[in-house]
Protein backbone atom coordinates (compact mmCIF):
# COMPACT_ATOMS: atom_id res chain seq x y z
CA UNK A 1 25.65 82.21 -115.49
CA UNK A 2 24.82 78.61 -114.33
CA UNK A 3 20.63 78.80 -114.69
CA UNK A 4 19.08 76.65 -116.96
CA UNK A 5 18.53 78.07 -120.33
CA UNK A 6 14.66 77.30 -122.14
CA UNK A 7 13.75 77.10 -125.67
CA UNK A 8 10.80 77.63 -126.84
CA UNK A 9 9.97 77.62 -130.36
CA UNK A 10 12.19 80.06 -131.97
CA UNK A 11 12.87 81.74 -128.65
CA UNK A 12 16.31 81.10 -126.49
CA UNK A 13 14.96 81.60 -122.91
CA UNK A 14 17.70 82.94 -120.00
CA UNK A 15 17.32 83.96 -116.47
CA UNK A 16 19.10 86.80 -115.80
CA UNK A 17 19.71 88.16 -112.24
CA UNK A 18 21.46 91.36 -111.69
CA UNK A 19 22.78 93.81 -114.16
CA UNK A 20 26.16 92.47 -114.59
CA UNK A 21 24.62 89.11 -116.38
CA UNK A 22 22.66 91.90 -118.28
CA UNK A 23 25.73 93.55 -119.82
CA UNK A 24 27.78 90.09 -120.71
CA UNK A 25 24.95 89.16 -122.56
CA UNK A 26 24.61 91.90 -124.39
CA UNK A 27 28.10 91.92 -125.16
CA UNK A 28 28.21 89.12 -127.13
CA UNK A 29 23.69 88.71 -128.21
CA UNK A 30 24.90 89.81 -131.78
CA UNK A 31 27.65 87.92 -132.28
CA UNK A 32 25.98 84.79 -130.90
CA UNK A 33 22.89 85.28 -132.72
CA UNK A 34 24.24 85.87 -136.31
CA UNK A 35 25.85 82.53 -135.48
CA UNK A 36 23.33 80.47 -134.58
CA UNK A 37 20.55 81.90 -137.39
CA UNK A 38 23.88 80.48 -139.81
CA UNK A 39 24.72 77.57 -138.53
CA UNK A 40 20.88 76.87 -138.08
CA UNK A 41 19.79 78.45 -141.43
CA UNK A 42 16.91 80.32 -139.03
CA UNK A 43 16.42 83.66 -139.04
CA UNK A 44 13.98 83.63 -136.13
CA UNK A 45 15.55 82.41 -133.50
CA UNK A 46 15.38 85.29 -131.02
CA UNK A 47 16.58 86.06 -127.40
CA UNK A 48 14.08 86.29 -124.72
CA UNK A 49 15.21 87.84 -121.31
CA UNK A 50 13.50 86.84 -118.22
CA UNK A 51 14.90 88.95 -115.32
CA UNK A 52 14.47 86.87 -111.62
CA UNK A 53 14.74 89.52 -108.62
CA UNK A 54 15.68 88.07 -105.38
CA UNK A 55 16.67 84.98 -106.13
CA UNK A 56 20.29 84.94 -105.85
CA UNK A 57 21.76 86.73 -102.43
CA UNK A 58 24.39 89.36 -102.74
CA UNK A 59 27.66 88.36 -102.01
CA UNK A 60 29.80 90.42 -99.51
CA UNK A 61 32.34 92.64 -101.05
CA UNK A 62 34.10 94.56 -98.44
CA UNK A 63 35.62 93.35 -95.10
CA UNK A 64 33.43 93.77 -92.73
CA UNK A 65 30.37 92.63 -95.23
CA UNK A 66 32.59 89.46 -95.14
CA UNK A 67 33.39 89.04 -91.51
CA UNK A 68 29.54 89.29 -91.00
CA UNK A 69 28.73 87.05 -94.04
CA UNK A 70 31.29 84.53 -91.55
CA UNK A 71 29.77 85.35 -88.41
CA UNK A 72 26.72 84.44 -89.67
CA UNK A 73 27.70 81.04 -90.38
CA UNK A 74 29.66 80.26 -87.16
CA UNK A 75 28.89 82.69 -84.26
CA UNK A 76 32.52 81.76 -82.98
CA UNK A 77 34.15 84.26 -84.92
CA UNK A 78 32.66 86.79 -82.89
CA UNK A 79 33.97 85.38 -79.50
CA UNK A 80 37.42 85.11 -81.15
CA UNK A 81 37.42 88.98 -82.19
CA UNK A 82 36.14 90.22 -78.81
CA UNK A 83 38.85 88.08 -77.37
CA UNK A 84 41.72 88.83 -79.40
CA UNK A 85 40.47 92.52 -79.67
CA UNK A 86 40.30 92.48 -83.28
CA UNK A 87 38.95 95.18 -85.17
CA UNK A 88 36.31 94.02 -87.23
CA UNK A 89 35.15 97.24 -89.28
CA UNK A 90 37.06 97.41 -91.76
């Protein structure tokens, strides 16, 4: 997670994008909080989630999600294939 975190009053503001981000956090929200009320000596500092759709693009998993993701970027790859006969599906 690289986005910029807020604070606003008692309230620890992150932007969250997809539901992996939403598990990490969660994984460690207890932890971290019991911490920082401690060190702080505040008992009201709180997490506040602010989930942002669409703004990060999916990154290709599979080959030919890849090869496209390439493609995309320089249309020379697909004049190489079709020249070389490469098989680009999978």
């Amino acid at each position: 997670m690289s986005k910029p975190i807020k604070v606003i009053e008692h309230q620890i503001q992150l932007t969250i994008t997809n539901s992996v981000e939403i598990a990490m956090v969660e994984a460690v929200e207890v932890e971290l909080l019991g911490y920082l009320r401690g060190e702080l000596k505040n008992t009201s500092i709180a997490f506040n989630y602010q989930i942002s759709e669409g703004s990060e693009e999916r990154r290709p998993y599979t080959a030919e999600e890849k090869f496209k993701a390439m493609a995309k970027k320089n249309p020379a790859l697909l004049k190489l294939a079709k020249e070389f006969g490469l098989d680009t599906d999978h």
